[in-house]
PDB file of N, CA and C in Angstrom:
ATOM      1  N   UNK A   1     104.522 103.221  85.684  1.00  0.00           N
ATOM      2  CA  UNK A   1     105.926 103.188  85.349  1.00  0.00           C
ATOM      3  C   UNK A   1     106.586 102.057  86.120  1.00  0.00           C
ATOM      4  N   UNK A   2     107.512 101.329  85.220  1.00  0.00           N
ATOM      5  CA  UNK A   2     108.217 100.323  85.994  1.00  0.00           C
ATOM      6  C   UNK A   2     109.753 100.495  86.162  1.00  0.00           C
ATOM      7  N   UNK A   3     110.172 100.465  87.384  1.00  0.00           N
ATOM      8  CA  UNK A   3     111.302 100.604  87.669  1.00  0.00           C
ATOM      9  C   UNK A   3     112.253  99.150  87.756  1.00  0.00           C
ATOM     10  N   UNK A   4     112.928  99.323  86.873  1.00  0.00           N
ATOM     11  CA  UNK A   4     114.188  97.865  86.648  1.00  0.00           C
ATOM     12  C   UNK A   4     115.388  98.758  86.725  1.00  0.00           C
ATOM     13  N   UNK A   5     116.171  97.666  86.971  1.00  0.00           N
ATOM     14  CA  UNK A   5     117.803  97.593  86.657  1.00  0.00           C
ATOM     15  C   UNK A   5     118.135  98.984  87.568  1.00  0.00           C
ATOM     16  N   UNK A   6     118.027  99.595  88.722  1.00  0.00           N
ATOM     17  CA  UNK A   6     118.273 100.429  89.227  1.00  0.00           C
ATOM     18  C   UNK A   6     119.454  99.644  90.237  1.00  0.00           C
ATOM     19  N   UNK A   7     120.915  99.833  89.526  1.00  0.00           N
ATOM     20  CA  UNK A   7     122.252  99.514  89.914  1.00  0.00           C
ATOM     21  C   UNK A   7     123.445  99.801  89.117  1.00  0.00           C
ATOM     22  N   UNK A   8     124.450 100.000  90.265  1.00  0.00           N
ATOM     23  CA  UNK A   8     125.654 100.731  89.089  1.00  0.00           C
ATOM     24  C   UNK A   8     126.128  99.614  87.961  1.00  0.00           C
ATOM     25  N   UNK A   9     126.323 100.064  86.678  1.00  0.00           N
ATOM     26  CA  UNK A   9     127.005  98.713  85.710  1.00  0.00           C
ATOM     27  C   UNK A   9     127.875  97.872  85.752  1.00  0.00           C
ATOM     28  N   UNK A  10     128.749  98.459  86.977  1.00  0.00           N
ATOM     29  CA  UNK A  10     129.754  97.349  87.339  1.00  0.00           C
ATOM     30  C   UNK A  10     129.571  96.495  88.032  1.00  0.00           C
ATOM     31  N   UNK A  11     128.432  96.501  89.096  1.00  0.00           N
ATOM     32  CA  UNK A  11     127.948  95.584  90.247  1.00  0.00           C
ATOM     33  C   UNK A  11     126.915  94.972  89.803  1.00  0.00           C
ATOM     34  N   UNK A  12     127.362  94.096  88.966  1.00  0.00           N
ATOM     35  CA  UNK A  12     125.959  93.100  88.598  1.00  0.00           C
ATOM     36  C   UNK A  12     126.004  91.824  88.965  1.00  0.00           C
ATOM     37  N   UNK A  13     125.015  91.577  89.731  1.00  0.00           N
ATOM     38  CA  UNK A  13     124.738  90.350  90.601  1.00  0.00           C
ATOM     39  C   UNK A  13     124.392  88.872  89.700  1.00  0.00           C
ATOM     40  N   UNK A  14     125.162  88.307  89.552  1.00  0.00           N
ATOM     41  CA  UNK A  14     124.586  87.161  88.361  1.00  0.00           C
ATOM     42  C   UNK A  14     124.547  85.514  89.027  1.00  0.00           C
ATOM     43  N   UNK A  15     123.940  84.954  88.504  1.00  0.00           N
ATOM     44  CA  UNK A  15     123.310  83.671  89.622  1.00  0.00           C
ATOM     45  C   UNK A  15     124.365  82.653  88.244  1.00  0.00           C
ATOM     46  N   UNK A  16     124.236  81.609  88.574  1.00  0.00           N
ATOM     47  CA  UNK A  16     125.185  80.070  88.476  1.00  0.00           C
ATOM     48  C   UNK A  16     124.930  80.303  86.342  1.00  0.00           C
ATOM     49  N   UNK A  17     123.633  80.247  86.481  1.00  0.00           N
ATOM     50  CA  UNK A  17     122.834  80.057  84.842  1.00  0.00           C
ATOM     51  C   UNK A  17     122.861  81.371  84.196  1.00  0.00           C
ATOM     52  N   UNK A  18     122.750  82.550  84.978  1.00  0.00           N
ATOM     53  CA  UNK A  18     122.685  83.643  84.307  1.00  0.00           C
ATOM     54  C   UNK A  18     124.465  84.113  83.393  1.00  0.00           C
ATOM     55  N   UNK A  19     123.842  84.569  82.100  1.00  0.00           N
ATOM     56  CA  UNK A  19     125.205  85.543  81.621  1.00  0.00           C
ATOM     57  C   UNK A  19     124.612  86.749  81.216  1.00  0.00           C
ATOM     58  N   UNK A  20     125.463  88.116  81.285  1.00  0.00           N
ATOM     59  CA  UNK A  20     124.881  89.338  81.303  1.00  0.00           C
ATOM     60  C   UNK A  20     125.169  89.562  80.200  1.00  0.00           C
ATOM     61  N   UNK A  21     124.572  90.119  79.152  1.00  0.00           N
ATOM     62  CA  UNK A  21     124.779  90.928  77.797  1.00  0.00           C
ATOM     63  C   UNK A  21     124.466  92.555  78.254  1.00  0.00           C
ATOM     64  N   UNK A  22     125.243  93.274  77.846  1.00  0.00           N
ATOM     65  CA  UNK A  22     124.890  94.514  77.879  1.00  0.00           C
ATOM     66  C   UNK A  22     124.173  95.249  76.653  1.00  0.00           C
ATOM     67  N   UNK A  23     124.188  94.662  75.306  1.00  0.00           N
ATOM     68  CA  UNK A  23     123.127  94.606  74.710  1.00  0.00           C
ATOM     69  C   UNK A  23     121.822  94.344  74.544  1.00  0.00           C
ATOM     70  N   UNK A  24     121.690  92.913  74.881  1.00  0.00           N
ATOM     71  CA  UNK A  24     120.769  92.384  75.522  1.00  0.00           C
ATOM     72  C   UNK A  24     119.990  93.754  76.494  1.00  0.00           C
ATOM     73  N   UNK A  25     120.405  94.139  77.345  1.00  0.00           N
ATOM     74  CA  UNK A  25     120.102  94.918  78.759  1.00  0.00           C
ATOM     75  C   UNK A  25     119.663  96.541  78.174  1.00  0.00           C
ATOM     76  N   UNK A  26     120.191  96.882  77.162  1.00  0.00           N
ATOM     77  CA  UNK A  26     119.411  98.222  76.624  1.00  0.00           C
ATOM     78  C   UNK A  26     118.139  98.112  75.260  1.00  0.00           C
ATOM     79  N   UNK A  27     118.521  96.582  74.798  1.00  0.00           N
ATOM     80  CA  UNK A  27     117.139  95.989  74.273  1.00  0.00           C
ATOM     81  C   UNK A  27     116.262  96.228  75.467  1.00  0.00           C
ATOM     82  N   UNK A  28     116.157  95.734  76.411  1.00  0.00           N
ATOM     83  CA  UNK A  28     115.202  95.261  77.313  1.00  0.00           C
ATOM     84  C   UNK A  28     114.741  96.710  77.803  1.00  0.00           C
ATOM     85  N   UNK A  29     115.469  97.401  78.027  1.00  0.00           N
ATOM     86  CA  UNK A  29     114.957  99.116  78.640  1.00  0.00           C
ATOM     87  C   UNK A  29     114.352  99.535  77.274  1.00  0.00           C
ATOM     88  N   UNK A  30     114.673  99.451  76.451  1.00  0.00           N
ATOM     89  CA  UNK A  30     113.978  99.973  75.077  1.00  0.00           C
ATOM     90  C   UNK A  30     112.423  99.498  75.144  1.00  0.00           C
ATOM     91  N   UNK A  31     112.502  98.302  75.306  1.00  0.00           N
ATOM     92  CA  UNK A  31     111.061  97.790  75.464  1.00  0.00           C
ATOM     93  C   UNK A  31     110.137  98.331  76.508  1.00  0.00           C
ATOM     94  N   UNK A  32     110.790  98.327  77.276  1.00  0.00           N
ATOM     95  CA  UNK A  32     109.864  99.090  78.776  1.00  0.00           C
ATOM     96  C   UNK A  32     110.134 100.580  78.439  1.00  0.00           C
ATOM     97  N   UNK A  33     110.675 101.163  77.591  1.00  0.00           N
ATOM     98  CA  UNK A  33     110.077 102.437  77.533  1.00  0.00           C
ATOM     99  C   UNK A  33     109.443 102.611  76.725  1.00  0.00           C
ATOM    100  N   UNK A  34     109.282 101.694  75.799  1.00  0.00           N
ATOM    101  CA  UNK A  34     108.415 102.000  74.773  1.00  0.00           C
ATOM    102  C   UNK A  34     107.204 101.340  75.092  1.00  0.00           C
ATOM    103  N   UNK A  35     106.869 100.223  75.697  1.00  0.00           N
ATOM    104  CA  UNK A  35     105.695  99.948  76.670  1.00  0.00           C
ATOM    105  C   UNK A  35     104.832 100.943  77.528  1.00  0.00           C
ATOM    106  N   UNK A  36     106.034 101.768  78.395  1.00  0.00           N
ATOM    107  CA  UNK A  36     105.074 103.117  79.100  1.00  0.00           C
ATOM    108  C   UNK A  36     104.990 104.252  78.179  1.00  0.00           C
ATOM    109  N   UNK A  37     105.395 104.266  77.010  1.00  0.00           N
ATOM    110  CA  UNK A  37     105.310 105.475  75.812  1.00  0.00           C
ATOM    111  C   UNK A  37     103.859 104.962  75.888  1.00  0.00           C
ATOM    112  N   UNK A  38     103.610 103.908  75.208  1.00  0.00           N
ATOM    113  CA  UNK A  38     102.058 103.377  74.721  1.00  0.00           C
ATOM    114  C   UNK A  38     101.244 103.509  75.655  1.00  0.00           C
ATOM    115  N   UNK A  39     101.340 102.930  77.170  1.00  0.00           N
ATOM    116  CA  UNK A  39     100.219 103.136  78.080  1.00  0.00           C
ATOM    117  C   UNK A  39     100.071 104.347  78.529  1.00  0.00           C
ATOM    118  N   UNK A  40     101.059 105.635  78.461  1.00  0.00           N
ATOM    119  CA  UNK A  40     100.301 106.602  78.719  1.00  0.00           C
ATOM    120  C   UNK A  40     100.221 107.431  78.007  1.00  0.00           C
ATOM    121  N   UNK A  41     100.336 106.883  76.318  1.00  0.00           N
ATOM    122  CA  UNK A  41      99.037 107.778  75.701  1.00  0.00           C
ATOM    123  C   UNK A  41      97.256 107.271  75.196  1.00  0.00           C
ATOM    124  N   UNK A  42      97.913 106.290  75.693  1.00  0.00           N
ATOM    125  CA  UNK A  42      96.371 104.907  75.523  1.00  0.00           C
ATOM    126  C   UNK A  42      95.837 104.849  76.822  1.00  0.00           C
ATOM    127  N   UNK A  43      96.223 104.869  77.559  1.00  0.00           N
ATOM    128  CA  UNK A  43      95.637 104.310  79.254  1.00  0.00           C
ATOM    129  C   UNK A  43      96.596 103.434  79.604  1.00  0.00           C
ATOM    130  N   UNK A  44      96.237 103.565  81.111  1.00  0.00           N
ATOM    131  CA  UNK A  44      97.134 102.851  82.041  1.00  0.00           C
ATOM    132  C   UNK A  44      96.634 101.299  81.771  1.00  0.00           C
ATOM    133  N   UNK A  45      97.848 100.477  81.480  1.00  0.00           N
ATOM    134  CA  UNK A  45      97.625  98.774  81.369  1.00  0.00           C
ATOM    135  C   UNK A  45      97.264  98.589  79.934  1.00  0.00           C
ATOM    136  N   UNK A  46      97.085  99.470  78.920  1.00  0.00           N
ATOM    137  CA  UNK A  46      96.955  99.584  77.501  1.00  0.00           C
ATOM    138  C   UNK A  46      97.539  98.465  77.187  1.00  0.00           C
ATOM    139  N   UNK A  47      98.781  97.865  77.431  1.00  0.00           N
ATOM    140  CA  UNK A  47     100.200  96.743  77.049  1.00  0.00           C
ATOM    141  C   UNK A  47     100.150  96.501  78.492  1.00  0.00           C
ATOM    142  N   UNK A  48     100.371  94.909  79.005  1.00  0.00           N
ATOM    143  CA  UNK A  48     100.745  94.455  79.652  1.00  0.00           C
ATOM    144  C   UNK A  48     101.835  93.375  79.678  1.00  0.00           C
ATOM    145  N   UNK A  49     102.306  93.493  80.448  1.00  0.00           N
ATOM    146  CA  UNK A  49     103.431  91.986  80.146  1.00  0.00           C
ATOM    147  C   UNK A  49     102.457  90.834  80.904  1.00  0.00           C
ATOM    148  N   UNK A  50     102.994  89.358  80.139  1.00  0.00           N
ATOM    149  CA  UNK A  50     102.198  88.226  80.331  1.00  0.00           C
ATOM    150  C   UNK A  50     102.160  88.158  82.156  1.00  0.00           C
ATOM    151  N   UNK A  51     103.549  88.591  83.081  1.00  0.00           N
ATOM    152  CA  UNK A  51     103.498  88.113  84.670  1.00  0.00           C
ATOM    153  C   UNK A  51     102.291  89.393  85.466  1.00  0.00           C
ATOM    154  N   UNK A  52     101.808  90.054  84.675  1.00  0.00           N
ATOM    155  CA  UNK A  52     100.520  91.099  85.495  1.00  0.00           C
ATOM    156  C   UNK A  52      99.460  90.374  85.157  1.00  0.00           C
ATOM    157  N   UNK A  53      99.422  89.330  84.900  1.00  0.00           N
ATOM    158  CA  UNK A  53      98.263  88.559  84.434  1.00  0.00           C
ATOM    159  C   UNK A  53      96.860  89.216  83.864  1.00  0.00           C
ATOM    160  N   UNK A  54      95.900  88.859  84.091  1.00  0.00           N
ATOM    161  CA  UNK A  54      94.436  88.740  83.473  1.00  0.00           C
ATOM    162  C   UNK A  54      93.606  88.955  84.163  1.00  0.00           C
ATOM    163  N   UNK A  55      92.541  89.554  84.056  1.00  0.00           N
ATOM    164  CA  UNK A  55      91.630  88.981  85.288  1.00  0.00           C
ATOM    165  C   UNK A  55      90.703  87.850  84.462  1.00  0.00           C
ATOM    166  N   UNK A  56      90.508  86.885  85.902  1.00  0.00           N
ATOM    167  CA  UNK A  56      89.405  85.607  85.496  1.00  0.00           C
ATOM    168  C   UNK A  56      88.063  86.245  85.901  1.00  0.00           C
ATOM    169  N   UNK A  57      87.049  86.127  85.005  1.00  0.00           N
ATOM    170  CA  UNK A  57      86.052  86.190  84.801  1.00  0.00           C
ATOM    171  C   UNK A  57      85.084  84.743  85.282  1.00  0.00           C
ATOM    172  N   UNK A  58      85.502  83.881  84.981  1.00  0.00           N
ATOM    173  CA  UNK A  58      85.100  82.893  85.163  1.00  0.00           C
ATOM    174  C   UNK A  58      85.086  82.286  86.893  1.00  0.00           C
ATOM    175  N   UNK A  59      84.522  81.196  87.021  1.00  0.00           N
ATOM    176  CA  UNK A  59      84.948  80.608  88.424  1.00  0.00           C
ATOM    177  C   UNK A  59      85.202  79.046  88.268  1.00  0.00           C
ATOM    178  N   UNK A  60      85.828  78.568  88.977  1.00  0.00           N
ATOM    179  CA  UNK A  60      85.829  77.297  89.123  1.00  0.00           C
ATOM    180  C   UNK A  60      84.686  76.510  89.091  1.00  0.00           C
ATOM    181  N   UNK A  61      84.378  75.188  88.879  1.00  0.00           N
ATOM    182  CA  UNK A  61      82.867  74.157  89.386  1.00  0.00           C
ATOM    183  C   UNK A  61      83.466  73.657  90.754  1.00  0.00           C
ATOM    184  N   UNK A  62      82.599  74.023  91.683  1.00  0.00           N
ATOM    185  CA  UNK A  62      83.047  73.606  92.991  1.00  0.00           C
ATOM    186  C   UNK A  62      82.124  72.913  93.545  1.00  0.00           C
ATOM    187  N   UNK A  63      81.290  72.071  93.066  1.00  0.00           N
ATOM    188  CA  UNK A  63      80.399  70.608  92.996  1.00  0.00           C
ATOM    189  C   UNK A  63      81.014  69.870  94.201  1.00  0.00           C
ATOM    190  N   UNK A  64      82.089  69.284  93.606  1.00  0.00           N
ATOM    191  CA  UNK A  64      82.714  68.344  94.076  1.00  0.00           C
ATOM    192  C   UNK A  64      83.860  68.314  94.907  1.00  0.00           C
ATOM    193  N   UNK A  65      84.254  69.374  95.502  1.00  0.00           N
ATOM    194  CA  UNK A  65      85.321  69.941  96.486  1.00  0.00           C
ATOM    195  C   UNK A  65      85.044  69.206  97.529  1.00  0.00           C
ATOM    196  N   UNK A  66      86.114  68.362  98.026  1.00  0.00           N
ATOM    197  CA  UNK A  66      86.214  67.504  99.599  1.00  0.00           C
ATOM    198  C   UNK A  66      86.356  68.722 100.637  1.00  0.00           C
ATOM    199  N   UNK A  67      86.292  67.845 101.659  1.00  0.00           N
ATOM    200  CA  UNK A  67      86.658  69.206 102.718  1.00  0.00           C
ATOM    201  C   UNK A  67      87.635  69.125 103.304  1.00  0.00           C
ATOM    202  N   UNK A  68      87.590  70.475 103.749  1.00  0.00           N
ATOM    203  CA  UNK A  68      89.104  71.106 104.064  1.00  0.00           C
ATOM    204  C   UNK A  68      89.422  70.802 105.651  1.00  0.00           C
ATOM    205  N   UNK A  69      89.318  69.533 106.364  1.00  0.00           N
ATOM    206  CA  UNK A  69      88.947  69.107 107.461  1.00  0.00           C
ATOM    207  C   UNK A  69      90.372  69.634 108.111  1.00  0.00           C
ATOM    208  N   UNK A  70      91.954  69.994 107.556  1.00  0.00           N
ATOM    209  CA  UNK A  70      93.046  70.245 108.054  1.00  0.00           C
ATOM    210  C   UNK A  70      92.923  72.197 108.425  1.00  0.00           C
ATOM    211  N   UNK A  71      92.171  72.756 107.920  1.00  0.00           N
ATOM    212  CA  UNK A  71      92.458  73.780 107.362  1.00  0.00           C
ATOM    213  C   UNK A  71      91.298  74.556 108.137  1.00  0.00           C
ATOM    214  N   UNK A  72      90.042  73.950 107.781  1.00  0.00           N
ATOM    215  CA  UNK A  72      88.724  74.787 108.345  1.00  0.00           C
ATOM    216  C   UNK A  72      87.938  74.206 109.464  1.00  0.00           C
ATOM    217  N   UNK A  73      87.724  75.209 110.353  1.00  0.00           N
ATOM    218  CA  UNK A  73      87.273  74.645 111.680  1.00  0.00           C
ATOM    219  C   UNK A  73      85.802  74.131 111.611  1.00  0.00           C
ATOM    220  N   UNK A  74      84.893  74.894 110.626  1.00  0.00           N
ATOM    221  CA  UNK A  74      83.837  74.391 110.457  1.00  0.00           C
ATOM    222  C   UNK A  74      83.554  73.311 109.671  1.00  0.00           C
ATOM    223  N   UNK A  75      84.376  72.591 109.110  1.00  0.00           N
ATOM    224  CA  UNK A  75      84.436  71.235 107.804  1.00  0.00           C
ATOM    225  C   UNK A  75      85.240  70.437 108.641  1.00  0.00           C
ATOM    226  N   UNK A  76      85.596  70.252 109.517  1.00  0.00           N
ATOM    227  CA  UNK A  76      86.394  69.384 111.301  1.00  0.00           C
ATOM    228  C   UNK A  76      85.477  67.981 111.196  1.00  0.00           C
ATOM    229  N   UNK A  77      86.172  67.209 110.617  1.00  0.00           N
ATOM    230  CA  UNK A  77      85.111  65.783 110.670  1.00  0.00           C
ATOM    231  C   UNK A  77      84.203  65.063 112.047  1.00  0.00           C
ATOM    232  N   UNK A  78      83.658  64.440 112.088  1.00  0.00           N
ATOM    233  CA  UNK A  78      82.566  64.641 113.441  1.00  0.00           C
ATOM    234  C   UNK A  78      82.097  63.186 113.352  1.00  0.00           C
ATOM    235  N   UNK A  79      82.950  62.219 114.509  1.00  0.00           N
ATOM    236  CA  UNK A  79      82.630  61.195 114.595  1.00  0.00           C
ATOM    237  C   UNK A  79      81.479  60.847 115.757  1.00  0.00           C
ATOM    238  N   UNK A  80      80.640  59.665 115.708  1.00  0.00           N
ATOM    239  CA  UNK A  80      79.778  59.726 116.777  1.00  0.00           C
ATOM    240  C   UNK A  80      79.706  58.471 117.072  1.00  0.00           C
ATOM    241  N   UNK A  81      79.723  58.082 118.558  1.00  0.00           N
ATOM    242  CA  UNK A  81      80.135  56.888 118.859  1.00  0.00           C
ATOM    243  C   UNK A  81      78.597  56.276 119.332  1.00  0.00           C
TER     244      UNK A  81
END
């Protein structure tokens, strides 16, 4: 279950770009309840929204990765005079 919009209707916080529709805003709860209608009679994550992402299956080719000489103590470049 996802919890949004938990604030009174008069105190709505709106940034420079944002405008509030209050239509708009019971579209949007409609959707998320009808999203957790579906996942819990299907399973949990049945519907996801695109920002819960995916899992990668895959991996990167890491062939060719420089080293991390700032970062990792064991990849520490090693001059010899």
């Amino acid at each position: 279950m996802l919890l949004e919009g938990i604030q009174p209707n008069k105190q709505i916080q709106l940034n420079l770009f944002s405008s509030y529709d209050r239509k708009k805003k019971k579209q949007d709860n409609l959707l998320m309840k009808t999203i957790d209608m579906i996942n819990k009679r299907w399973g949990r994550d049945c519907v996801k929204l695109a920002a819960q992402g995916i899992k990668q299956t895959w991996n990167m080719k890491r062939s060719r990765l420089s080293k991390r000489y700032t970062t990792n103590w064991n990849e520490l470049l090693e001059i010899w005079i």
